[in-house]
C-alpha atoms as a PDB file:
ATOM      1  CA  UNK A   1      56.515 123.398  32.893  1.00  0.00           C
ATOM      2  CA  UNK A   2      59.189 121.204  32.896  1.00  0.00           C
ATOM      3  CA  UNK A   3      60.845 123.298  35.744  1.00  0.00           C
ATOM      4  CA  UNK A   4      57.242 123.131  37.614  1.00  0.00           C
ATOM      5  CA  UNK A   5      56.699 126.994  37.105  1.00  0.00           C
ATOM      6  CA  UNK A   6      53.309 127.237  35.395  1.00  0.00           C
ATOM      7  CA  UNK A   7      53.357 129.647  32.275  1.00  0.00           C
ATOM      8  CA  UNK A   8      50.787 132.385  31.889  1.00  0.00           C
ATOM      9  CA  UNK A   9      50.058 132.382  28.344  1.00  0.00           C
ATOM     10  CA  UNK A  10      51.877 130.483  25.047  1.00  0.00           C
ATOM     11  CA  UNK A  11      53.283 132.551  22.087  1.00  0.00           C
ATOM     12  CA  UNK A  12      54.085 130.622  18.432  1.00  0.00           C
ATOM     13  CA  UNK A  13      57.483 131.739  16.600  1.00  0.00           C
ATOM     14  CA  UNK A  14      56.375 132.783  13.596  1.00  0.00           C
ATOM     15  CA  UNK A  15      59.947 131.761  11.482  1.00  0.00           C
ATOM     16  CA  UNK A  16      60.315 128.331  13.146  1.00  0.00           C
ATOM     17  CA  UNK A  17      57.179 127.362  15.158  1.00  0.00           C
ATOM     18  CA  UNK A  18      58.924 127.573  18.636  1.00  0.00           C
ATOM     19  CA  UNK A  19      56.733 127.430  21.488  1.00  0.00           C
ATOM     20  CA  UNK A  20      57.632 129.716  24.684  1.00  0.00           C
ATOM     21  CA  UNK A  21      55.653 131.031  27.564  1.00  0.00           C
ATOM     22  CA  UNK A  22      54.819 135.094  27.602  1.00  0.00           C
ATOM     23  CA  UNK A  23      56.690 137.800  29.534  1.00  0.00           C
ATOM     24  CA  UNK A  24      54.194 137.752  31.930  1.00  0.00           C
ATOM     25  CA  UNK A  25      55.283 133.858  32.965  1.00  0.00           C
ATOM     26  CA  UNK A  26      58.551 133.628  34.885  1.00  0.00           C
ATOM     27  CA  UNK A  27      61.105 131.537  32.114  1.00  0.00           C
ATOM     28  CA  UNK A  28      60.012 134.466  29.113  1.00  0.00           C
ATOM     29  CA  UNK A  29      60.844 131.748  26.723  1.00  0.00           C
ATOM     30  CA  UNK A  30      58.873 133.481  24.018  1.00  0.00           C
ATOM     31  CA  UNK A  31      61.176 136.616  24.249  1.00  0.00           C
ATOM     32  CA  UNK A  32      64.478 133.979  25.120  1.00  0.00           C
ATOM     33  CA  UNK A  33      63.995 132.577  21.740  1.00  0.00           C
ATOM     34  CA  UNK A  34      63.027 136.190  19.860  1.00  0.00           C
ATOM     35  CA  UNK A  35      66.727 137.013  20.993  1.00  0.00           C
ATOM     36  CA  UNK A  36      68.885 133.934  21.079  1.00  0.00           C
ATOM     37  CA  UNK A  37      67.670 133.144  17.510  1.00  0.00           C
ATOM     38  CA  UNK A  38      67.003 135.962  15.519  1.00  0.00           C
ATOM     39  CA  UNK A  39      63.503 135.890  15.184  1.00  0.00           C
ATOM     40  CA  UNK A  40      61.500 138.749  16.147  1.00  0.00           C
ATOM     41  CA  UNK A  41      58.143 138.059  15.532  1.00  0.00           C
ATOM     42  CA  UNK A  42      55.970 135.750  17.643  1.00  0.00           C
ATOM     43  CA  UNK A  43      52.088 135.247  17.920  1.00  0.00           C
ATOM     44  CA  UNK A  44      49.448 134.300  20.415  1.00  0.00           C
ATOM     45  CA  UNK A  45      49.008 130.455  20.518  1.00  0.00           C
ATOM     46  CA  UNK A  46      45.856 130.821  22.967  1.00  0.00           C
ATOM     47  CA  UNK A  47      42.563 129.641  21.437  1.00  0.00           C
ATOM     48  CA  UNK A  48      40.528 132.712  20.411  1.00  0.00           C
ATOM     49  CA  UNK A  49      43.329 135.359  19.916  1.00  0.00           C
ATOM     50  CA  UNK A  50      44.400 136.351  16.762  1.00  0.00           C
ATOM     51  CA  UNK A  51      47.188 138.620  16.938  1.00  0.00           C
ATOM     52  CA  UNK A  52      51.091 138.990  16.403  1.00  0.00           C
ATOM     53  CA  UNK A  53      54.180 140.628  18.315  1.00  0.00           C
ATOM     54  CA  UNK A  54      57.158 142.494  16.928  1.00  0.00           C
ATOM     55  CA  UNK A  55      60.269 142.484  19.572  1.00  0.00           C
ATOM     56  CA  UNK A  56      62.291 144.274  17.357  1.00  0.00           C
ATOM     57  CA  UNK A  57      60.025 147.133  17.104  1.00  0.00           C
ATOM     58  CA  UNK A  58      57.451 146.603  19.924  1.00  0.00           C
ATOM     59  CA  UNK A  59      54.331 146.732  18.387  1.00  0.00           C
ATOM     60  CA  UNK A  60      51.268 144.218  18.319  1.00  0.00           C
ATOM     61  CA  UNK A  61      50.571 143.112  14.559  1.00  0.00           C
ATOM     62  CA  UNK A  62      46.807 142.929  13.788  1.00  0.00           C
ATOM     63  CA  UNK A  63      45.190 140.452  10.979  1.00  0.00           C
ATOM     64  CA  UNK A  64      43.320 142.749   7.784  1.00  0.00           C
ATOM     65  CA  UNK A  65      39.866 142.864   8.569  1.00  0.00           C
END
């Protein structure tokens, strides 16, 4: 927030444990660091949601149940 936009929802890098805002919040930091850095796959950092997301490929990655 340090630009005083307010970010929708957080997403964790899952190769270096960067922290970005979601496409749906203005900066995409999330997706910025997905393609600056290399690393495709980020997941939800919200409390409750256990899921994963592939830029590379665009798909949602699901835990084994």
């Amino acid at each position: 927030m340090a630009r005083g936009w307010r970010w929708v929802h957080l997403r964790a890098c899952l190769t270096c444990g960067h922290i970005g805002c979601c496409d749906s919040s203005r900066g995409q930091h999330a997706w910025a660091h997905a393609r600056e850095a290399g690393h495709p796959v980020a997941a939800s950092f919200e409390k409750g949601e256990h899921w994963a997301w592939c830029y590379v490929d665009e798909v949602f990655l699901l835990p084994r149940t």
